[in-house]
N, C-alpha and C. Protein backbone atom coordinates (compact mmCIF):
# COMPACT_ATOMS: atom_id res chain seq x y z
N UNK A 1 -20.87 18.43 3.04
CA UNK A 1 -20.59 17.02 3.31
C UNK A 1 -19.39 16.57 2.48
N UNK A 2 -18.66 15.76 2.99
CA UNK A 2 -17.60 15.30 2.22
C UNK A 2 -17.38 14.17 1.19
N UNK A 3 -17.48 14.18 0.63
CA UNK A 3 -18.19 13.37 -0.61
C UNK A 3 -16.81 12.06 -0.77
N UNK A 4 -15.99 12.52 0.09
CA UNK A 4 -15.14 10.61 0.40
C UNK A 4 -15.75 9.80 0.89
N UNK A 5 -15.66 8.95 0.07
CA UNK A 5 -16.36 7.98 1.16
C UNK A 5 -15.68 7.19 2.31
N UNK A 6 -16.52 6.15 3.39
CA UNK A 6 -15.73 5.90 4.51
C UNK A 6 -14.73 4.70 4.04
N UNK A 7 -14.79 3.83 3.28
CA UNK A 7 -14.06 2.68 2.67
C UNK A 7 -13.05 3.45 2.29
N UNK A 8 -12.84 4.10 1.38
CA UNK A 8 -11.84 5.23 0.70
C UNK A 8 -10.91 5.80 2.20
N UNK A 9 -11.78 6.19 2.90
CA UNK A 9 -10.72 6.94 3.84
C UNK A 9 -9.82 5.52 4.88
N UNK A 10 -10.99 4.30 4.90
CA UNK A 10 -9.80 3.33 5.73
C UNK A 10 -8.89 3.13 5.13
N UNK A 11 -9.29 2.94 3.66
CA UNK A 11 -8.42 1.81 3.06
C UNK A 11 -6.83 2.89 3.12
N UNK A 12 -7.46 4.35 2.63
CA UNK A 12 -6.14 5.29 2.92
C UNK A 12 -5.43 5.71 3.61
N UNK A 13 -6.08 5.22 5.19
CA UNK A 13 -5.29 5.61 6.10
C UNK A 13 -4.32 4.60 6.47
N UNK A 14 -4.93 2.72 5.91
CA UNK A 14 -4.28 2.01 6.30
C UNK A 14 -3.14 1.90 5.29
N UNK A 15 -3.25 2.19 4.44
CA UNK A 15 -2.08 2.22 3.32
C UNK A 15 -1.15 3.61 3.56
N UNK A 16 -1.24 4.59 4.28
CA UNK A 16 -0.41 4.96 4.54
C UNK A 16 -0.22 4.75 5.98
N UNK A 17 -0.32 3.91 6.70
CA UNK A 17 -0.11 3.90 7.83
C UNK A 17 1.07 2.10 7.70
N UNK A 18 0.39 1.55 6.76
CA UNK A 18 1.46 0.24 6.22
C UNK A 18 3.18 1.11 5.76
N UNK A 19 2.47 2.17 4.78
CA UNK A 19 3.96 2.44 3.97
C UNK A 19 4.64 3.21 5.07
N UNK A 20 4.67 3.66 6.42
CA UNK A 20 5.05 4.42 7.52
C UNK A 20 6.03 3.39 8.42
N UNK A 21 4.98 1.90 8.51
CA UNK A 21 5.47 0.71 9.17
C UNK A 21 6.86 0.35 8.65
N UNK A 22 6.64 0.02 7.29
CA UNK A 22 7.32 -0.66 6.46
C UNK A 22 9.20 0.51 6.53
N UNK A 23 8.45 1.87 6.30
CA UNK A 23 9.90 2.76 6.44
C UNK A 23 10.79 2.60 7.86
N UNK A 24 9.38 2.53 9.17
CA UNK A 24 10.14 2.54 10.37
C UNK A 24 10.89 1.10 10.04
N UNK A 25 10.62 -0.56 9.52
CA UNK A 25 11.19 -1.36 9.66
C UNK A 25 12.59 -1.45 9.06
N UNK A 26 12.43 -0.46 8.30
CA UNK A 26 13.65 -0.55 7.35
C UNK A 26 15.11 -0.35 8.40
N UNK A 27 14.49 1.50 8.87
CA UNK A 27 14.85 2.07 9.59
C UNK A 27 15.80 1.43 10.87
N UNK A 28 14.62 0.53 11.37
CA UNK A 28 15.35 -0.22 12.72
C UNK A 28 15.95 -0.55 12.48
N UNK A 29 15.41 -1.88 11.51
CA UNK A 29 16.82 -2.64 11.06
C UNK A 29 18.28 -2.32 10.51
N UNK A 30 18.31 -1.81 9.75
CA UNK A 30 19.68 -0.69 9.33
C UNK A 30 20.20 -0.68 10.51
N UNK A 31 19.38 0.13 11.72
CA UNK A 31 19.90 0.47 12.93
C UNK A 31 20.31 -0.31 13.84
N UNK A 32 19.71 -1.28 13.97
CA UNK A 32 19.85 -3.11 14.94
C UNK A 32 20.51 -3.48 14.78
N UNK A 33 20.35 -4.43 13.18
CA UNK A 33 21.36 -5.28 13.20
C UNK A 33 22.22 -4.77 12.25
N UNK A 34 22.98 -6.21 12.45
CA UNK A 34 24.12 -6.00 11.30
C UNK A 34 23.89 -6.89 10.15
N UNK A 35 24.01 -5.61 8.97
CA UNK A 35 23.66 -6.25 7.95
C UNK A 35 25.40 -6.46 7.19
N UNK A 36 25.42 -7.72 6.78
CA UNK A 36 26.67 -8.27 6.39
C UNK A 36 26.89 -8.20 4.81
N UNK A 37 27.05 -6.90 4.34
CA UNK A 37 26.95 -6.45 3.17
C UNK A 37 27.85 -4.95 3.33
N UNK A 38 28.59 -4.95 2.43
CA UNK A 38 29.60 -3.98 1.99
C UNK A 38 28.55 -2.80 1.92
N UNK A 39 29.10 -1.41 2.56
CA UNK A 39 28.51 0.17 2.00
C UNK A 39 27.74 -0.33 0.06
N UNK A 40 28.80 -0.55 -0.37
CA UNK A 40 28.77 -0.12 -1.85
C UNK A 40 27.53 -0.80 -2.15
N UNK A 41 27.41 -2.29 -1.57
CA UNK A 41 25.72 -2.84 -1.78
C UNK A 41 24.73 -2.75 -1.00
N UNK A 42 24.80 -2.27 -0.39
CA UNK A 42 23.42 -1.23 0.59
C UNK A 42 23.21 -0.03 -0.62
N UNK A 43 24.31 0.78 -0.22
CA UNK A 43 23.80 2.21 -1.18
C UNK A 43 22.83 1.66 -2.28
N UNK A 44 22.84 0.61 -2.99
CA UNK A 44 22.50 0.06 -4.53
C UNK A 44 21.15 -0.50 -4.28
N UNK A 45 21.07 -0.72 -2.79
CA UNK A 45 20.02 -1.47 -2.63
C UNK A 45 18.79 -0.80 -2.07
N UNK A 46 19.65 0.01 -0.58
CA UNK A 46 17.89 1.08 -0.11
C UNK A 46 17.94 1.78 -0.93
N UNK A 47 17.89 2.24 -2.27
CA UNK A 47 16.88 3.47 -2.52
C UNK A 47 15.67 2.52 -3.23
N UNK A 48 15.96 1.63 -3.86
CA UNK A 48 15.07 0.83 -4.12
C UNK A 48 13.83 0.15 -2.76
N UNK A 49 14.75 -0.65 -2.06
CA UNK A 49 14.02 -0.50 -1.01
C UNK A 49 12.91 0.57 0.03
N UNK A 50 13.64 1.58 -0.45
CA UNK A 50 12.71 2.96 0.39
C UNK A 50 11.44 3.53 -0.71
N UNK A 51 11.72 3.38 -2.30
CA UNK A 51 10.83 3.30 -3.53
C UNK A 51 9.64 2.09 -3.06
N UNK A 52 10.18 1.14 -2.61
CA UNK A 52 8.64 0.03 -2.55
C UNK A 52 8.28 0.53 -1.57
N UNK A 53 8.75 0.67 -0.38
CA UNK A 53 7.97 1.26 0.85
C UNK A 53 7.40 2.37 1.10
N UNK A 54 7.72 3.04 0.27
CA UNK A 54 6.64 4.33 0.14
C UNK A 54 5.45 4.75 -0.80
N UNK A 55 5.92 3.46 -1.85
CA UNK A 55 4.61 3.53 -2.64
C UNK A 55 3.23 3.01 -2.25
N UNK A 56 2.95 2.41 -0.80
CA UNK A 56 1.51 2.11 -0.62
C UNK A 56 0.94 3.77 0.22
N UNK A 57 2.13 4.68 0.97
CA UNK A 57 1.66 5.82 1.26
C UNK A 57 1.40 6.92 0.40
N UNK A 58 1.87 6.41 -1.43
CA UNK A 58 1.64 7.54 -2.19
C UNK A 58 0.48 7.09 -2.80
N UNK A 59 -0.15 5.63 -2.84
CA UNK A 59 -1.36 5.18 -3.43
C UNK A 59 -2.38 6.00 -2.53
N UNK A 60 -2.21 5.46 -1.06
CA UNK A 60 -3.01 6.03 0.03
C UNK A 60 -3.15 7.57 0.24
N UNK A 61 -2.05 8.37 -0.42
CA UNK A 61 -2.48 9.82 -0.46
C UNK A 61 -3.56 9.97 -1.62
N UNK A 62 -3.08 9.39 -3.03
CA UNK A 62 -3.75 8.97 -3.94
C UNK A 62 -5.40 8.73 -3.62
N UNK A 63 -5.18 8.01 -3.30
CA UNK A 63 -6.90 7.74 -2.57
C UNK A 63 -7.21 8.95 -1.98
N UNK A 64 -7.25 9.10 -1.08
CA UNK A 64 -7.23 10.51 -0.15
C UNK A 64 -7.90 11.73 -0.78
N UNK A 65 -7.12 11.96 -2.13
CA UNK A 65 -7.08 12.74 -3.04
C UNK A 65 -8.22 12.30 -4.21
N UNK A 66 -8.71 11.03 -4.14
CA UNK A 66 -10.07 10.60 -4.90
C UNK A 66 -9.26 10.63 -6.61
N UNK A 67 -8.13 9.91 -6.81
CA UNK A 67 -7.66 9.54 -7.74
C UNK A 67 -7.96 8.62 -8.22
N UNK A 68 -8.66 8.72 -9.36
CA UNK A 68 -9.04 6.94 -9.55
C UNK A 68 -7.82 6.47 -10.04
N UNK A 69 -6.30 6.88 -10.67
CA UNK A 69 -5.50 5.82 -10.98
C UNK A 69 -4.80 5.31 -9.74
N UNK A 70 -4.80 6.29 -8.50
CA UNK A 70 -4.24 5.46 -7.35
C UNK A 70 -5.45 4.17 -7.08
N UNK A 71 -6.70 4.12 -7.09
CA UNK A 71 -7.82 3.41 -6.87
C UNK A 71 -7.18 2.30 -8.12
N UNK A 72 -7.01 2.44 -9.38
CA UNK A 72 -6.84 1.04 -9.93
C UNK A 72 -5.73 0.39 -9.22
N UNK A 73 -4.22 1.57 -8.94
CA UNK A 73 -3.32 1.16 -8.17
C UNK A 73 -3.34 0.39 -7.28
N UNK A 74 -4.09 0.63 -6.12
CA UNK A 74 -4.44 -0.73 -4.84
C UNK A 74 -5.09 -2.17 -5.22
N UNK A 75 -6.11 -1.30 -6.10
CA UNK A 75 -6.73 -2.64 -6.55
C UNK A 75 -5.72 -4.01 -6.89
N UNK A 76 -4.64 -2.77 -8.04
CA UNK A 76 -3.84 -3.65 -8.69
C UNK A 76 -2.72 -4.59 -7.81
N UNK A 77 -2.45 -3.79 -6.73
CA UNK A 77 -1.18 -4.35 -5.97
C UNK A 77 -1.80 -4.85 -4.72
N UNK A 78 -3.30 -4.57 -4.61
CA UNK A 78 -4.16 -6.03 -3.55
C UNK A 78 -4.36 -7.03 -4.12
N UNK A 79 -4.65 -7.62 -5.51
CA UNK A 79 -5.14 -8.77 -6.15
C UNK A 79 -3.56 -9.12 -6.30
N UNK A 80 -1.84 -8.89 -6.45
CA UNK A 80 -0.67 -9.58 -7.29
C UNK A 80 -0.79 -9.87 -5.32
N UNK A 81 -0.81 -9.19 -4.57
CA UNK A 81 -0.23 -9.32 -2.69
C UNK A 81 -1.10 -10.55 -2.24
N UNK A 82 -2.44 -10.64 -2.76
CA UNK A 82 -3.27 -11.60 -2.76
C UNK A 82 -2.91 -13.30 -3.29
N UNK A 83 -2.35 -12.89 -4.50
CA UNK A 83 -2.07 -14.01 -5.30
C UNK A 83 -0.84 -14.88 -4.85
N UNK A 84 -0.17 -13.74 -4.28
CA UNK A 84 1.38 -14.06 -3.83
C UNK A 84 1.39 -14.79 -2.36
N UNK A 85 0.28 -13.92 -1.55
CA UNK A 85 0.06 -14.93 -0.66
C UNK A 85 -0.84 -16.36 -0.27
N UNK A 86 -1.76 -16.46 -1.47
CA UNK A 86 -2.39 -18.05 -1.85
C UNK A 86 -0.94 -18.69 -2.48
N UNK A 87 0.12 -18.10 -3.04
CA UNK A 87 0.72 -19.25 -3.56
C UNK A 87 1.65 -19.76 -2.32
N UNK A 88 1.73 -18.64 -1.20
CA UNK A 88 3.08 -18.69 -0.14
C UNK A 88 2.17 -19.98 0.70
N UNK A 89 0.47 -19.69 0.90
CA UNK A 89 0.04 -21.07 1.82
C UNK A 89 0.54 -22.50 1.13
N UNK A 90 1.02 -22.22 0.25
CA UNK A 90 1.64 -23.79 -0.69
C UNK A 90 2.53 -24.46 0.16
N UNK A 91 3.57 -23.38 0.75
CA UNK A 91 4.53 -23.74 1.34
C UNK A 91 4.56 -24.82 2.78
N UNK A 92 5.24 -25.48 3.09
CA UNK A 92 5.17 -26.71 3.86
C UNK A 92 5.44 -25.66 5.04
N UNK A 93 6.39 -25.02 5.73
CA UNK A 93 6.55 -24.20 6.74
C UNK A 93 6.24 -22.45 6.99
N UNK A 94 5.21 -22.43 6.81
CA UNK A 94 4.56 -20.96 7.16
C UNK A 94 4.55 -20.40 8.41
N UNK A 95 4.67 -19.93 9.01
CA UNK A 95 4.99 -19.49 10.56
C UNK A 95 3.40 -19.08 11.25
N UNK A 96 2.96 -18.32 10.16
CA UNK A 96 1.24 -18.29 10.75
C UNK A 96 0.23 -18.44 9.52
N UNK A 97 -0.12 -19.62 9.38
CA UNK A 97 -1.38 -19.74 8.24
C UNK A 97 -2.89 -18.94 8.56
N UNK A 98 -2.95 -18.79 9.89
CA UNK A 98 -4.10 -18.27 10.03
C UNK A 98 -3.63 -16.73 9.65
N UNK A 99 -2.82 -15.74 9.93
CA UNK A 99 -2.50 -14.08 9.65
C UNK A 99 -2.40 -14.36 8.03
N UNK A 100 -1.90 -15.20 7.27
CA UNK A 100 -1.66 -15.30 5.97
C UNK A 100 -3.25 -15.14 5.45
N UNK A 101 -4.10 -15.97 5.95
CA UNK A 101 -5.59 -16.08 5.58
C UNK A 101 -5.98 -15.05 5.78
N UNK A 102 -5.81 -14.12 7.05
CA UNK A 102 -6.02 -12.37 7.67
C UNK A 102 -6.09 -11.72 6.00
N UNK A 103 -4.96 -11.57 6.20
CA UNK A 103 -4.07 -10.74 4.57
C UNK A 103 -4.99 -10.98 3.53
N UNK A 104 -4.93 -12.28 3.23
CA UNK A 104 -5.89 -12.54 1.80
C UNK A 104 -7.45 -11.97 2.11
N UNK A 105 -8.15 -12.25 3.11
CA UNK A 105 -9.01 -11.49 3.21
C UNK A 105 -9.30 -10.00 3.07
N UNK A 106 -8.11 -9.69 3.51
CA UNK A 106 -8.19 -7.92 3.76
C UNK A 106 -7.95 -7.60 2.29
N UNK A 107 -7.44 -8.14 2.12
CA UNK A 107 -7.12 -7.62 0.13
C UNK A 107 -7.79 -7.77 -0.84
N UNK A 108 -8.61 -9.04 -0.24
CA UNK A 108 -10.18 -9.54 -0.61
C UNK A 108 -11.03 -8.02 -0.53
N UNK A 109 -11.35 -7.70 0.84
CA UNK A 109 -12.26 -6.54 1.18
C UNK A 109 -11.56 -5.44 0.58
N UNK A 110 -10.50 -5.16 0.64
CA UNK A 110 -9.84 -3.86 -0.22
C UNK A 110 -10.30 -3.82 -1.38
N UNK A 111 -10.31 -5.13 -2.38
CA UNK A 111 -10.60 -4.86 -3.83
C UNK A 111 -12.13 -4.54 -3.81
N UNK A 112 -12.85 -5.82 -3.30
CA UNK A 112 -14.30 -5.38 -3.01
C UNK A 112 -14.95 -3.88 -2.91
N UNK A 113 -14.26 -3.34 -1.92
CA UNK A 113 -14.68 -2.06 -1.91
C UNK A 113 -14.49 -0.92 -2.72
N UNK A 114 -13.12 -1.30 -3.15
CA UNK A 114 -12.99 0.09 -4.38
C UNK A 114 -13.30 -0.64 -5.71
N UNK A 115 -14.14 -1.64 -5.79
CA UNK A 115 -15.01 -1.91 -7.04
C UNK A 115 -16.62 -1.45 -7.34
N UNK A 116 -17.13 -1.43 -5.85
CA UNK A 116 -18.41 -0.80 -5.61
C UNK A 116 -18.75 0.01 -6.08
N UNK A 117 -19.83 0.70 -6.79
CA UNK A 117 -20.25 1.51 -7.71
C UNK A 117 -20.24 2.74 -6.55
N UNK A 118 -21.06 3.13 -5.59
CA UNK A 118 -20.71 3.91 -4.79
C UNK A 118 -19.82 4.56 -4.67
N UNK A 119 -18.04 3.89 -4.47
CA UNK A 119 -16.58 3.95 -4.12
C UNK A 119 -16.40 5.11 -5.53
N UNK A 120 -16.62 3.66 -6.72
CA UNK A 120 -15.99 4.28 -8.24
C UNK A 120 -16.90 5.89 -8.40
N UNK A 121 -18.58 6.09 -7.93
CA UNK A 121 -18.41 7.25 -8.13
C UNK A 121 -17.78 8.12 -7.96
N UNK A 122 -17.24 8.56 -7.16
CA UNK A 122 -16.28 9.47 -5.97
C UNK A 122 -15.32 9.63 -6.51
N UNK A 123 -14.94 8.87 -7.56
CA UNK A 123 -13.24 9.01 -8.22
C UNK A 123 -13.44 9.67 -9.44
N UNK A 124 -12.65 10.29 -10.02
CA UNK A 124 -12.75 10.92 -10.94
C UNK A 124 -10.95 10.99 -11.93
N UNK A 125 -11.16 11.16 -13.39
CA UNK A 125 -10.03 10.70 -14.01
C UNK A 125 -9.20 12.51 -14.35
N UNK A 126 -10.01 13.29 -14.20
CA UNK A 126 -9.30 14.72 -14.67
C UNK A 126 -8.08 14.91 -13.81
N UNK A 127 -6.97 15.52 -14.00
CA UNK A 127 -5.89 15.81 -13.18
C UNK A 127 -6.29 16.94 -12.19
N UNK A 128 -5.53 16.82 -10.82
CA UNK A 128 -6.20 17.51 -9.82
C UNK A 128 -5.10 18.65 -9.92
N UNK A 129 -5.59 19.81 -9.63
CA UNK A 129 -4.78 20.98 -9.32
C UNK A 129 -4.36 21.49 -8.34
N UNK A 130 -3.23 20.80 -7.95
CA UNK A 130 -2.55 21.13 -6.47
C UNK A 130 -1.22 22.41 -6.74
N UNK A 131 -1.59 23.21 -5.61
CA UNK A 131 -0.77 24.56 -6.21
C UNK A 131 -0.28 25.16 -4.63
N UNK A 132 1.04 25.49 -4.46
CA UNK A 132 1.33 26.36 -2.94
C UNK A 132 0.89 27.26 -3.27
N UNK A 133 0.41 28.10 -3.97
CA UNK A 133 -0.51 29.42 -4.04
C UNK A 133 -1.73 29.00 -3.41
N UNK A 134 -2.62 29.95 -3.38
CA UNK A 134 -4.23 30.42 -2.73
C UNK A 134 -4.44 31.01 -3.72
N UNK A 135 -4.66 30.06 -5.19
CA UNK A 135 -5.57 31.25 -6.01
C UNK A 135 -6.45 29.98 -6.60
């Protein structure tokens, strides 16, 4: 039996399935439009840009992998994504208050779940031994 649990495997598939979104958006866009910025400040700018967008698919491998520091990781960057979006409903023109409320919920249930005693068993703090050998 596989001793992941099922919370662990959504939350990982959706976090790497976000950091996948987030690369294709980059992607298009670069490709679409026109961005009105000199070579020299792009170069300066996507690698940074492609660094945030891939870090919810390296938390989500993280998980995957039953890491508990990727597990504090989500936690950590669902409760600041959380906070950031109770302060954005402040704003007088929001385009969708109800998907904003979506979000806070889901980040709600994200933390919820990898706080559960259940979840936290499953994780473990020793370093994992990943090797291209078969020994």
């Amino acid at each position: 039996m596989d001793r992941r649990p099922l919370a662990v495997q959504v939350i990982a598939i959706y976090q790497i399935g976000f950091s996948a979104f987030l690369l294709g958006l980059i992607v298009w866009q670069i490709a679409t439009h026109h961005i009105h910025a000199t070579w020299q400040e792009k170069i300066i700018v996507l690698p940074f840009t492609f660094i945030i967008a891939i870090l919810p698919g390296v938390l989500g491998f993280g998980l995957w992998m039953l890491d508990s520091a990727a597990r504090l990781g989500v936690i950590f960057f669902s409760l600041l994504h959380a906070i950031s979006e109770i302060a954005y409903l402040g704003h007088a023109h929001i385009p969708s208050p109800a998907f904003t409320i979506l979000r806070i919920v889901w980040d709600g249930i994200i933390i919820l779940w990898l706080c559960h005693s259940s979840v936290r068993k499953a994780f473990r703090w020793q370093p994992l031994n990943l090797s291209l050998r078969n020994t």
